[in-house]
PDB file of N, CA and C in Angstrom:
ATOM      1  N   UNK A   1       0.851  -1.161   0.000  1.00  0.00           N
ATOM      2  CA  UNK A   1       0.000   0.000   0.000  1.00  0.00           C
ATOM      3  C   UNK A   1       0.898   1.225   0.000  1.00  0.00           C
ATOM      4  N   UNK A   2       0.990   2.064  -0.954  1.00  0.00           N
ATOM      5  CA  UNK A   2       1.437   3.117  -0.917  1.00  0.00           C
ATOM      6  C   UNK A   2       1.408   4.090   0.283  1.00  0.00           C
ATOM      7  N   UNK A   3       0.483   4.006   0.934  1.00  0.00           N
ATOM      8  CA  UNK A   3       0.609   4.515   2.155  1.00  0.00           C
ATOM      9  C   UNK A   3       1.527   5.028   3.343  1.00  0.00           C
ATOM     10  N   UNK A   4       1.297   3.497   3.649  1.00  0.00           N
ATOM     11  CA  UNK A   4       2.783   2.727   4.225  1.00  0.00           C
ATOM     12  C   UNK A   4       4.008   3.363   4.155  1.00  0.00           C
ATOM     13  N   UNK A   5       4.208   3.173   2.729  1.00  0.00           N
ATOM     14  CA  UNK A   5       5.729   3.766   2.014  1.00  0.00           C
ATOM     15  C   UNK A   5       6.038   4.784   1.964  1.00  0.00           C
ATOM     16  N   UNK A   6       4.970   5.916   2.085  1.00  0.00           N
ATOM     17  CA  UNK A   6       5.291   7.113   1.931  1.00  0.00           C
ATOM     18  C   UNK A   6       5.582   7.402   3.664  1.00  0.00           C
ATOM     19  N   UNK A   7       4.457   6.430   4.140  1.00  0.00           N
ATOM     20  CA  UNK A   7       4.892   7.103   6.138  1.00  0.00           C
ATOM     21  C   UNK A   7       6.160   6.629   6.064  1.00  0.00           C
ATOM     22  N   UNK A   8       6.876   5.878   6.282  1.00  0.00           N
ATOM     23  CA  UNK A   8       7.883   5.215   5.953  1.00  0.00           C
ATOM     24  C   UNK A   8       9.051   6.333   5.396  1.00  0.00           C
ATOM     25  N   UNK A   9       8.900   6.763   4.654  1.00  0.00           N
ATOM     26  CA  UNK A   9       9.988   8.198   4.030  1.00  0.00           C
ATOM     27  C   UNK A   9       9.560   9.094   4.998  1.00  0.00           C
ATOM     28  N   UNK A  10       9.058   9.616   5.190  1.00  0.00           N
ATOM     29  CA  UNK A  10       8.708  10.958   6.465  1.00  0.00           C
ATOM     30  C   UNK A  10       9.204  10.438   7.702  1.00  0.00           C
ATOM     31  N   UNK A  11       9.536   9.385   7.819  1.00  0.00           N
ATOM     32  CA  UNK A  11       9.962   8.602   9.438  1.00  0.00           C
ATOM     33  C   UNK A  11      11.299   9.263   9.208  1.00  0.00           C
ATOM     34  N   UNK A  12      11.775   8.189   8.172  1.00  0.00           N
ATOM     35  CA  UNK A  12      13.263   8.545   8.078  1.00  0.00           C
ATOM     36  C   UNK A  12      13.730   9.926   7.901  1.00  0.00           C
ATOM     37  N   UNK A  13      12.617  10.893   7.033  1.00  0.00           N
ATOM     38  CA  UNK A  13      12.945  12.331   6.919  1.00  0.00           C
ATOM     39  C   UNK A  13      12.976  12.673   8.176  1.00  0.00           C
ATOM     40  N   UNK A  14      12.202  11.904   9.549  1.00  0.00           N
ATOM     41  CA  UNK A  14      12.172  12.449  10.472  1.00  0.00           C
ATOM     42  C   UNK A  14      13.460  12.097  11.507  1.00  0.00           C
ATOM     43  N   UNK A  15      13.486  10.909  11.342  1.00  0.00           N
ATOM     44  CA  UNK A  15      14.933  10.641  12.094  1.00  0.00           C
ATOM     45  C   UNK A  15      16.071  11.466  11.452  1.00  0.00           C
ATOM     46  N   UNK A  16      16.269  11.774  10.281  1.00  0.00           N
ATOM     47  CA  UNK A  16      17.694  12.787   9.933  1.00  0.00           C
ATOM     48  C   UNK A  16      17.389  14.078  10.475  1.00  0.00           C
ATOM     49  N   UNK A  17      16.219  14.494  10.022  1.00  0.00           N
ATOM     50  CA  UNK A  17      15.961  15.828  10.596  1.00  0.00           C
ATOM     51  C   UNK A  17      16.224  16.008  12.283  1.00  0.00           C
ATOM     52  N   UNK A  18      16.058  15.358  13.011  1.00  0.00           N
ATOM     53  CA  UNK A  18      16.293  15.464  14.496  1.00  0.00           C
ATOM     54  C   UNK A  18      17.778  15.452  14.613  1.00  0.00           C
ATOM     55  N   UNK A  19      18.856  15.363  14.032  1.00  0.00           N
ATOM     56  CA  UNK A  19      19.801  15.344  13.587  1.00  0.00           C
ATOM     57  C   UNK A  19      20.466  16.591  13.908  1.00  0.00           C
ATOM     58  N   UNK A  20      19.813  17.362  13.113  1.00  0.00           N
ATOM     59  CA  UNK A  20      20.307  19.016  13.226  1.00  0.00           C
ATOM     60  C   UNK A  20      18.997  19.645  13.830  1.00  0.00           C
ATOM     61  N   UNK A  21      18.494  19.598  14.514  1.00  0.00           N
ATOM     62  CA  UNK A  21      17.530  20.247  15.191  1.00  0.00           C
ATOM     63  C   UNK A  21      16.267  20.533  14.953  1.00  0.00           C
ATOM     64  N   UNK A  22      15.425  19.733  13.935  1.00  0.00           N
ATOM     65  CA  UNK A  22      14.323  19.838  12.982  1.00  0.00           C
ATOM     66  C   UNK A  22      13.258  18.800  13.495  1.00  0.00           C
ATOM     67  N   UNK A  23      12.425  18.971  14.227  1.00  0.00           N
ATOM     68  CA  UNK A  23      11.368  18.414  14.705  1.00  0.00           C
ATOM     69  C   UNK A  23      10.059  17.851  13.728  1.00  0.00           C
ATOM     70  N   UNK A  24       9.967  17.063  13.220  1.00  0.00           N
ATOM     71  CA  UNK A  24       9.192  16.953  12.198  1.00  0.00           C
ATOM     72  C   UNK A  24       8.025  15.732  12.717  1.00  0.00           C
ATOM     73  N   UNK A  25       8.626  14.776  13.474  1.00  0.00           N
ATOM     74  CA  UNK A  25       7.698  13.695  14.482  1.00  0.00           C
ATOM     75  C   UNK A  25       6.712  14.933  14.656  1.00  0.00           C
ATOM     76  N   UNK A  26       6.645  15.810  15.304  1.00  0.00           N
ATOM     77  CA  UNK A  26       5.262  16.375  16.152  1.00  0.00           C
ATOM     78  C   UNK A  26       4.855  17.636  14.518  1.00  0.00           C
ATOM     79  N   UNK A  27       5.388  17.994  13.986  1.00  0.00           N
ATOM     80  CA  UNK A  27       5.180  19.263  12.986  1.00  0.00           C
ATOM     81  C   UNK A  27       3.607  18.338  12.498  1.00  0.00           C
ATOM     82  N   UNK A  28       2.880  19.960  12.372  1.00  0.00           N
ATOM     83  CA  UNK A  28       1.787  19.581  11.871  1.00  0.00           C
ATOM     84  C   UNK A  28       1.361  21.355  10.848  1.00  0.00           C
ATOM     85  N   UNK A  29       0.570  20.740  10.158  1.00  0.00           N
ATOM     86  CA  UNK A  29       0.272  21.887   9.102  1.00  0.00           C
ATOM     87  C   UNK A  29      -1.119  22.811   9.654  1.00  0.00           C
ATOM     88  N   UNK A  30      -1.396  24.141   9.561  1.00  0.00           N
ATOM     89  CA  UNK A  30      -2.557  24.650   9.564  1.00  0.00           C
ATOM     90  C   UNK A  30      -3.679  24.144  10.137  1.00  0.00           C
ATOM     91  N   UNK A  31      -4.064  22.793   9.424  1.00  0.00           N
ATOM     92  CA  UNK A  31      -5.057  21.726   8.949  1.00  0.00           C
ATOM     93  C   UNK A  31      -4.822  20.658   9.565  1.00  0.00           C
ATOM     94  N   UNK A  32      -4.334  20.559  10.945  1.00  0.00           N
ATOM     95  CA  UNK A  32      -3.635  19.458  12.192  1.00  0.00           C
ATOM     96  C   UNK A  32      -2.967  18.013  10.887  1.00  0.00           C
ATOM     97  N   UNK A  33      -2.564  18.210   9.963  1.00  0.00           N
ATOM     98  CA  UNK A  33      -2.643  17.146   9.042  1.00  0.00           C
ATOM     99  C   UNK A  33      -0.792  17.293   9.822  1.00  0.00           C
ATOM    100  N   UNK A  34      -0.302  15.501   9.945  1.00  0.00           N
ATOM    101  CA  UNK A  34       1.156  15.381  10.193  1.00  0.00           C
ATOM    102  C   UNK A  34       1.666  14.012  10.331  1.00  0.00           C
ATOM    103  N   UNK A  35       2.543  13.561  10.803  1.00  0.00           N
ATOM    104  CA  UNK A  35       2.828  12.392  10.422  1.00  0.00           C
ATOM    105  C   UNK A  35       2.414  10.904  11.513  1.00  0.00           C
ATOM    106  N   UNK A  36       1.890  11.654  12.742  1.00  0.00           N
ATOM    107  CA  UNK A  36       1.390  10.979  13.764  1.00  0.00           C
ATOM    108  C   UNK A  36       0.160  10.886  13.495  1.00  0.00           C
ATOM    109  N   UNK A  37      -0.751  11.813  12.909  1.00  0.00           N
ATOM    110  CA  UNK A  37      -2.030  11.978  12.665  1.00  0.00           C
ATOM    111  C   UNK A  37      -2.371  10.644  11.574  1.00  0.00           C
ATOM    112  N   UNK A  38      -1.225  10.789  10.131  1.00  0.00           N
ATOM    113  CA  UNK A  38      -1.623   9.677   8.962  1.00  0.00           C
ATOM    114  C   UNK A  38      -1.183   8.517   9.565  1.00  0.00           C
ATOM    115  N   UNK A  39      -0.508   8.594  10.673  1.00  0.00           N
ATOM    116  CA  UNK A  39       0.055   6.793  11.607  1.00  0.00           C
ATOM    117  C   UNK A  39      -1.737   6.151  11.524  1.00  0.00           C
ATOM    118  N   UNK A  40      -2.034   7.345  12.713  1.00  0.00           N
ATOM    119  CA  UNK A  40      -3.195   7.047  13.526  1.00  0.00           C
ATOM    120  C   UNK A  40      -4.776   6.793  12.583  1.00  0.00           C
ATOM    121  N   UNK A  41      -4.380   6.963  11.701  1.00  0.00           N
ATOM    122  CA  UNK A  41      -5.538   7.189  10.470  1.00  0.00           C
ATOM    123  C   UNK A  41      -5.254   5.790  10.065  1.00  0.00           C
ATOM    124  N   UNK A  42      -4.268   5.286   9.879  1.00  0.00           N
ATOM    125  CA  UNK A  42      -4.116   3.899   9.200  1.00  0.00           C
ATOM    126  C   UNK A  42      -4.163   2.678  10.095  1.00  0.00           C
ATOM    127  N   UNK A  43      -3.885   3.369  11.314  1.00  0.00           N
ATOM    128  CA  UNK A  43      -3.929   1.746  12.462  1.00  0.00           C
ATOM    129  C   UNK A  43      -5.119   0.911  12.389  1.00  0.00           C
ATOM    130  N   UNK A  44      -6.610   1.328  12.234  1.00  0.00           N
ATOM    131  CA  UNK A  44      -8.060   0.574  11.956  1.00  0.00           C
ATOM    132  C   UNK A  44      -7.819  -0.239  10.765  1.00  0.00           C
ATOM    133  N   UNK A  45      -7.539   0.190   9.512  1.00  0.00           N
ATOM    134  CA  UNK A  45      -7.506  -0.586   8.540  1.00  0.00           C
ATOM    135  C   UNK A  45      -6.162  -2.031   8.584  1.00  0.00           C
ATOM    136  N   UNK A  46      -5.481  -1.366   9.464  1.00  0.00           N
ATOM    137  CA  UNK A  46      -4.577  -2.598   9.598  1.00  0.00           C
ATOM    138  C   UNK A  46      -4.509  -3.968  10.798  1.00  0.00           C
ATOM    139  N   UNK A  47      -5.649  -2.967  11.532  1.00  0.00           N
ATOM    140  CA  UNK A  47      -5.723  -4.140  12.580  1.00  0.00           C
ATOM    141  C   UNK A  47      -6.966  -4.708  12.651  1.00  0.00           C
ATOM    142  N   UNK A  48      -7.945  -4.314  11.283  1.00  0.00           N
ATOM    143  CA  UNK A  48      -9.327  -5.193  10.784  1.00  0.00           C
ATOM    144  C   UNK A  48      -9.917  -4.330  11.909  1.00  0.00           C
ATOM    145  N   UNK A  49     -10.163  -3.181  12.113  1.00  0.00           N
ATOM    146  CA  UNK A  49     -11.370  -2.633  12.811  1.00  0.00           C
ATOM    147  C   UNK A  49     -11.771  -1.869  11.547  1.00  0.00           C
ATOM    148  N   UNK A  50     -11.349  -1.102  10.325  1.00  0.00           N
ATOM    149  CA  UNK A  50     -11.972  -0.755   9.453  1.00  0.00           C
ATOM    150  C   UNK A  50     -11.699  -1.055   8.157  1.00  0.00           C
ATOM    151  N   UNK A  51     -12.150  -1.278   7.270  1.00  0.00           N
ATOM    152  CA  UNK A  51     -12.015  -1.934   5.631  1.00  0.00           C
ATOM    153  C   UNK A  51     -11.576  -1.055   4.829  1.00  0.00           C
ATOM    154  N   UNK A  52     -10.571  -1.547   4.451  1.00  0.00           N
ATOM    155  CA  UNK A  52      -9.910  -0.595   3.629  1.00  0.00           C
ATOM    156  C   UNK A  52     -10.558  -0.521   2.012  1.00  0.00           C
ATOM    157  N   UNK A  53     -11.282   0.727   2.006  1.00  0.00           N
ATOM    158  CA  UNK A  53     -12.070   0.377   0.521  1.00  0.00           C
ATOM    159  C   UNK A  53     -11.138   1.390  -0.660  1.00  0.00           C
ATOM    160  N   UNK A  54     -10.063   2.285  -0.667  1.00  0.00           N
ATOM    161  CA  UNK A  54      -9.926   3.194  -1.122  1.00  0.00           C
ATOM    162  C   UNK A  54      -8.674   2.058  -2.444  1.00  0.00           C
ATOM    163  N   UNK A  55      -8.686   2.450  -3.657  1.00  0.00           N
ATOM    164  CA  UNK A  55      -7.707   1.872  -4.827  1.00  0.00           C
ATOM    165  C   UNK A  55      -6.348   1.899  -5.048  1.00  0.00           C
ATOM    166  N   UNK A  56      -6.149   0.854  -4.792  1.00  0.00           N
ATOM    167  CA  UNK A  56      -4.734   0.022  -4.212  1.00  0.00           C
ATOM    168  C   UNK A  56      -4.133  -0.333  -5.649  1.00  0.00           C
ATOM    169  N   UNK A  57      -2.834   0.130  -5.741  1.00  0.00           N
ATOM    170  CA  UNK A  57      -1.561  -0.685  -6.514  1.00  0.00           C
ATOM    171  C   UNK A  57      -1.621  -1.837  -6.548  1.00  0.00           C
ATOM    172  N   UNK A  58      -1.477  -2.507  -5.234  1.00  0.00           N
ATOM    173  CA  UNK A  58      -1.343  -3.770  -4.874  1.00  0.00           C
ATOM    174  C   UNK A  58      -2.008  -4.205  -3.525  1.00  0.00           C
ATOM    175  N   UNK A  59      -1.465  -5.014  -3.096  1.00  0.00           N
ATOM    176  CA  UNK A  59      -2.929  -6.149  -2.031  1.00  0.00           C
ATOM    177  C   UNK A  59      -2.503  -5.370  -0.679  1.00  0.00           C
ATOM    178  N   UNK A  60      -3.068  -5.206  -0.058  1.00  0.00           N
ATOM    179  CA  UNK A  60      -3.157  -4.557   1.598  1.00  0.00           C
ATOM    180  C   UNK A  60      -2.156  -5.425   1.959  1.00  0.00           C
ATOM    181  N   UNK A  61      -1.360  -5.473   2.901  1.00  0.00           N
ATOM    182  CA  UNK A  61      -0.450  -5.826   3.922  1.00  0.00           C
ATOM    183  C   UNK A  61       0.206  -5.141   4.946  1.00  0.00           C
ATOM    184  N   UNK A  62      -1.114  -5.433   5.814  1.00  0.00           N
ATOM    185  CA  UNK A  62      -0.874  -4.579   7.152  1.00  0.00           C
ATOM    186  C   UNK A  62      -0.059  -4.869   8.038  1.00  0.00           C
ATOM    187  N   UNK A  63       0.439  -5.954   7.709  1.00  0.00           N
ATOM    188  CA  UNK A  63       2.044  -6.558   8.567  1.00  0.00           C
ATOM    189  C   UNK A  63       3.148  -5.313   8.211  1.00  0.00           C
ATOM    190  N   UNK A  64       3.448  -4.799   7.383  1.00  0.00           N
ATOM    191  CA  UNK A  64       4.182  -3.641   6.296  1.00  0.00           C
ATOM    192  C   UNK A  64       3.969  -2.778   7.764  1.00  0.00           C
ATOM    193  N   UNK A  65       3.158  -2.330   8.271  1.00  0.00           N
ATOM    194  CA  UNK A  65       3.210  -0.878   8.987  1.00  0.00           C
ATOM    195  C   UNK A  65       3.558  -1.719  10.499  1.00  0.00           C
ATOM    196  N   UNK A  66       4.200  -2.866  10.685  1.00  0.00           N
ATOM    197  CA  UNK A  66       4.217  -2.911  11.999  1.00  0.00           C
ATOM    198  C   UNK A  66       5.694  -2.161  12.837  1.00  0.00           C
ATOM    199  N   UNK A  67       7.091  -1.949  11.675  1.00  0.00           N
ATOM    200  CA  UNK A  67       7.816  -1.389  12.343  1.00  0.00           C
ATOM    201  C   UNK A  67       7.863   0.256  12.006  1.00  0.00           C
ATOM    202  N   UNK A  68       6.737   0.593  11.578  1.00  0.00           N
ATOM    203  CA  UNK A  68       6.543   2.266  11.621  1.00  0.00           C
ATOM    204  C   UNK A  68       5.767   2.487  13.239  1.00  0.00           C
ATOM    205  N   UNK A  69       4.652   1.615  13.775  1.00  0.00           N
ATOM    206  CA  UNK A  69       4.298   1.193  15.150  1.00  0.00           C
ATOM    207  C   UNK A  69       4.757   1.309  15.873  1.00  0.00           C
ATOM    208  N   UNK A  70       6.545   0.858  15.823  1.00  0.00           N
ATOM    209  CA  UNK A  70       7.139   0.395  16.823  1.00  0.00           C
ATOM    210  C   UNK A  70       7.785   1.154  17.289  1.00  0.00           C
ATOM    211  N   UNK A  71       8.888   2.313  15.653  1.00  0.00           N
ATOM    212  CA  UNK A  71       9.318   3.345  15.965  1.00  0.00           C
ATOM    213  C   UNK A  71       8.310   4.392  16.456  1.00  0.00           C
ATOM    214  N   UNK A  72       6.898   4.342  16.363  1.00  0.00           N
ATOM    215  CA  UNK A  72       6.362   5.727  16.700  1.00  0.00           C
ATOM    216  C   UNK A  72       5.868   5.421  18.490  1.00  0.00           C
ATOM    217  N   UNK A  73       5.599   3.733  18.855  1.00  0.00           N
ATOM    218  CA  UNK A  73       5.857   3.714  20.243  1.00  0.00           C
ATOM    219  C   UNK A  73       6.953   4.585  20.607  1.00  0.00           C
ATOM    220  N   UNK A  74       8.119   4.367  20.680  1.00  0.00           N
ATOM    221  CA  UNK A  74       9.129   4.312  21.038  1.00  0.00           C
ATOM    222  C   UNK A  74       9.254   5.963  20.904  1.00  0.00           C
ATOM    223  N   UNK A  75       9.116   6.657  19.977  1.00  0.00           N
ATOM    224  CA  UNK A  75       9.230   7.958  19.899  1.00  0.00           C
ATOM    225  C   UNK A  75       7.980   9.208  20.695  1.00  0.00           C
ATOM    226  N   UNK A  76       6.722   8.481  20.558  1.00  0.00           N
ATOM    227  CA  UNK A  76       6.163   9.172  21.461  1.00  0.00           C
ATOM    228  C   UNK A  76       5.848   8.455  22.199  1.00  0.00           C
ATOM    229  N   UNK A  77       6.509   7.582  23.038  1.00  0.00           N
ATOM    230  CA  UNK A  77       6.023   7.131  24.186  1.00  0.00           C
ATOM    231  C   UNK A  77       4.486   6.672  24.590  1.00  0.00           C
ATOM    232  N   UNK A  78       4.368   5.968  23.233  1.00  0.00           N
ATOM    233  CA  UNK A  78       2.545   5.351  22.941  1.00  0.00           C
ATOM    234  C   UNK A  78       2.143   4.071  23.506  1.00  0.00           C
ATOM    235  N   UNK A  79       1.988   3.569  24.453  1.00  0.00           N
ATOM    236  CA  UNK A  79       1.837   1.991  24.162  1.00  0.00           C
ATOM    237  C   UNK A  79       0.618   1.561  23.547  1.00  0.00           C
ATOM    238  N   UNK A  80      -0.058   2.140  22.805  1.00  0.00           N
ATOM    239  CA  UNK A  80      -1.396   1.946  21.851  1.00  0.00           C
ATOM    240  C   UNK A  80      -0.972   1.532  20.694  1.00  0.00           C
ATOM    241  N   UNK A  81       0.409   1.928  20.359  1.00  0.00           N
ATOM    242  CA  UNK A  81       1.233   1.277  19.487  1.00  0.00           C
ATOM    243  C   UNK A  81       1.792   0.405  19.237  1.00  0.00           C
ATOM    244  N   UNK A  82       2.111  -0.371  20.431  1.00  0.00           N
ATOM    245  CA  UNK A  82       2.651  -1.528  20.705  1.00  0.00           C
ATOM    246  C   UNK A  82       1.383  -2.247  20.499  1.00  0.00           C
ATOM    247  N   UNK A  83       0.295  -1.833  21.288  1.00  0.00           N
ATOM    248  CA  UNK A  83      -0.899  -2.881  21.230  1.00  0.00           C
ATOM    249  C   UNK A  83      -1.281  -3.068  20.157  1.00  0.00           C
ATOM    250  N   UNK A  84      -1.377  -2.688  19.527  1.00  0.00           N
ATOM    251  CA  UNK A  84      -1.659  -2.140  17.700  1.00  0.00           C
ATOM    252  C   UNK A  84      -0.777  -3.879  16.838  1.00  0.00           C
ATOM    253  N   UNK A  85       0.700  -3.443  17.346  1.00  0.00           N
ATOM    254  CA  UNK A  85       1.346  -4.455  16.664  1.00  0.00           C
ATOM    255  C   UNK A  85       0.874  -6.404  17.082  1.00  0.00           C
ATOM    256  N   UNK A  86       0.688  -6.056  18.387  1.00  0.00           N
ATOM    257  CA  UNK A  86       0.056  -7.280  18.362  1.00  0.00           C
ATOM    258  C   UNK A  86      -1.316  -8.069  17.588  1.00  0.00           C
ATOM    259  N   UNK A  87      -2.395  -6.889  16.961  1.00  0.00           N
ATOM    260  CA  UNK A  87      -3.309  -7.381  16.763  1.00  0.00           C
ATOM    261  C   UNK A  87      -3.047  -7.133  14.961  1.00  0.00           C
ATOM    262  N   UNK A  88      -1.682  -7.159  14.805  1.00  0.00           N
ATOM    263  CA  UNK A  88      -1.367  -7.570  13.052  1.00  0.00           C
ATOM    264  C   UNK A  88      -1.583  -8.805  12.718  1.00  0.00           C
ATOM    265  N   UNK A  89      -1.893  -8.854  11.351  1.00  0.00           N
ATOM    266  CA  UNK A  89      -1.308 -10.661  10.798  1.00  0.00           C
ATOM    267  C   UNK A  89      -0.316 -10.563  10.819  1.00  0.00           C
ATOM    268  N   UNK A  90       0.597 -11.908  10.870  1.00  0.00           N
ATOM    269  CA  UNK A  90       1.260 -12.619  10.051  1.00  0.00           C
ATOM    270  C   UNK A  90       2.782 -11.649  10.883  1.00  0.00           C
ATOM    271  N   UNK A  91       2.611 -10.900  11.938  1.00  0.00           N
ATOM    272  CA  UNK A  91       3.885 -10.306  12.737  1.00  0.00           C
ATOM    273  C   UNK A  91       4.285 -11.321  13.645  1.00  0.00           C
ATOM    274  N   UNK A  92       5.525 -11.707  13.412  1.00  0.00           N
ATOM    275  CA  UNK A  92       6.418 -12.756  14.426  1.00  0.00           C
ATOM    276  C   UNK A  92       7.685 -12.037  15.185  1.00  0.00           C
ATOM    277  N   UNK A  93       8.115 -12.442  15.887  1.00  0.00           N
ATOM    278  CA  UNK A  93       8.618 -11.891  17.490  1.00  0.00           C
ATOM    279  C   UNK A  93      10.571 -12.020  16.322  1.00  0.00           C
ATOM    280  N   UNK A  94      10.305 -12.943  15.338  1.00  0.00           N
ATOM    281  CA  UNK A  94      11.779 -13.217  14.495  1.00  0.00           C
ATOM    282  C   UNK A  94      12.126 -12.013  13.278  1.00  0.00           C
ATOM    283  N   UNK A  95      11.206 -11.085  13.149  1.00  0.00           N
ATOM    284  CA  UNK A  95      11.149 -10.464  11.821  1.00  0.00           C
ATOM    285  C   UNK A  95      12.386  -9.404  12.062  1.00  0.00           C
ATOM    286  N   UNK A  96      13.206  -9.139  11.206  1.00  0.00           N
ATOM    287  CA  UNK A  96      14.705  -8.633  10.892  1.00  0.00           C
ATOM    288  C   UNK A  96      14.487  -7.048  12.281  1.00  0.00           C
ATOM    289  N   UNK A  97      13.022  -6.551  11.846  1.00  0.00           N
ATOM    290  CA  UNK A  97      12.783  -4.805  12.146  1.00  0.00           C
ATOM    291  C   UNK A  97      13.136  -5.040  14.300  1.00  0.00           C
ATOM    292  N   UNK A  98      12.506  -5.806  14.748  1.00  0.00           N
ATOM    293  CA  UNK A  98      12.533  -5.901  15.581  1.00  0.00           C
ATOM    294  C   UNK A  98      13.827  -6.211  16.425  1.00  0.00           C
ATOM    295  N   UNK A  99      15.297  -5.826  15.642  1.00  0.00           N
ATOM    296  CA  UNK A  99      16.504  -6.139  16.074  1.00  0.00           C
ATOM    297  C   UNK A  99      16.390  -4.629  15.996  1.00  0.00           C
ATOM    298  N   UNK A 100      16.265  -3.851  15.281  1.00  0.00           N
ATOM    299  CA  UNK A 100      16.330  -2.294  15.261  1.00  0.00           C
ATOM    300  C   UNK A 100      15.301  -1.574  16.263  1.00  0.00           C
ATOM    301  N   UNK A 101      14.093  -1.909  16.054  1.00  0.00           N
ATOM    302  CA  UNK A 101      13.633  -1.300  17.099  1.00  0.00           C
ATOM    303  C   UNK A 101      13.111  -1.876  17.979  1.00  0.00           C
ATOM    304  N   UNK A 102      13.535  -2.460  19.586  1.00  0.00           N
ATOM    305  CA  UNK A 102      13.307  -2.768  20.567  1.00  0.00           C
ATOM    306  C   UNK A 102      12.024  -2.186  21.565  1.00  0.00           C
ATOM    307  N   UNK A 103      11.203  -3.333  21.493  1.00  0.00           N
ATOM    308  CA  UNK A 103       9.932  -3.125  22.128  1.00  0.00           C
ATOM    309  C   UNK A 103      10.310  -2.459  23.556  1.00  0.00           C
ATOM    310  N   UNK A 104       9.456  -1.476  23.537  1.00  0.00           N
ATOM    311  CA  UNK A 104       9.745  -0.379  24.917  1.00  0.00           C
ATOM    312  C   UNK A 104       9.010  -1.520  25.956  1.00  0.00           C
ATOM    313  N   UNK A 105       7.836  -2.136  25.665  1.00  0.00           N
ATOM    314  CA  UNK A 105       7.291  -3.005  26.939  1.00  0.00           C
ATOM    315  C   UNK A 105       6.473  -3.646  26.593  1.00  0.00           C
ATOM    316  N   UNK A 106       6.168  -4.853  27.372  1.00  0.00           N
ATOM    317  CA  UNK A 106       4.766  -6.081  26.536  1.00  0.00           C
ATOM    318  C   UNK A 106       3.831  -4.942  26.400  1.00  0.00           C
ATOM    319  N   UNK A 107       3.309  -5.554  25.076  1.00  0.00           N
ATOM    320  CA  UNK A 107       1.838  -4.852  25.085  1.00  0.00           C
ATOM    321  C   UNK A 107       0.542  -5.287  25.738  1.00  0.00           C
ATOM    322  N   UNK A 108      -0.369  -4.831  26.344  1.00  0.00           N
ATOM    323  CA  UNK A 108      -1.473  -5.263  27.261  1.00  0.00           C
ATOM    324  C   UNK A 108      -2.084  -6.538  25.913  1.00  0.00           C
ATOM    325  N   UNK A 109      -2.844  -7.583  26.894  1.00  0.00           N
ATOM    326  CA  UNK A 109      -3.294  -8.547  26.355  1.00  0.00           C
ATOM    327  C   UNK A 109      -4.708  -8.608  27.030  1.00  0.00           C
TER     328      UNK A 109
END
């Protein structure tokens, strides 16, 4: 899902930017539109609370947004995020992302 990919580039724009002093995790436009906001907009469709009806490239795979989750736990101090990752498909405790970003704490069950 294109989606995904684009949060995915704004992460990383956001991790360099903190770099030299550029806050872009919390930056939001006029129009509260920002990069925590399009997280939070996509977590329903990926954890089957809402159907994703809008025209797709290719097939949904909501496993794809679980280490954008993990970094945005970890960065704002969310654990709704963590909980989030548990109720993905097809996310295993072995997947490469989870050597990079280290779960801040179990997620509630």
């Amino acid at each position: 899902m294109p989606s995904d990919f684009n949060l995915e580039a704004f992460f990383s724009a956001a991790s360099i930017a903190e770099k030299v002093g550029i806050d872009l995790w919390n930056f939001e436009t006029p129009d509260k539109r920002g990069m925590r906001t399009a997280l939070d907009w996509l977590v329903p469709f990926a954890t089957g609370r809402s159907r994703w009806t809008y025209k797709q490239i290719s097939g949904f795979q909501p496993e794809k947004l679980a280490p954008l989750l993990r970094r945005a736990a970890i960065r704002y101090r969310e654990p709704a995020y963590e909980e989030a990752i548990a109720k993905l498909p097809r996310v295993t405790d072995e997947e490469r992302w989870q050597l990079l970003y280290a779960r801040t704490r179990e997620p509630k069950q």
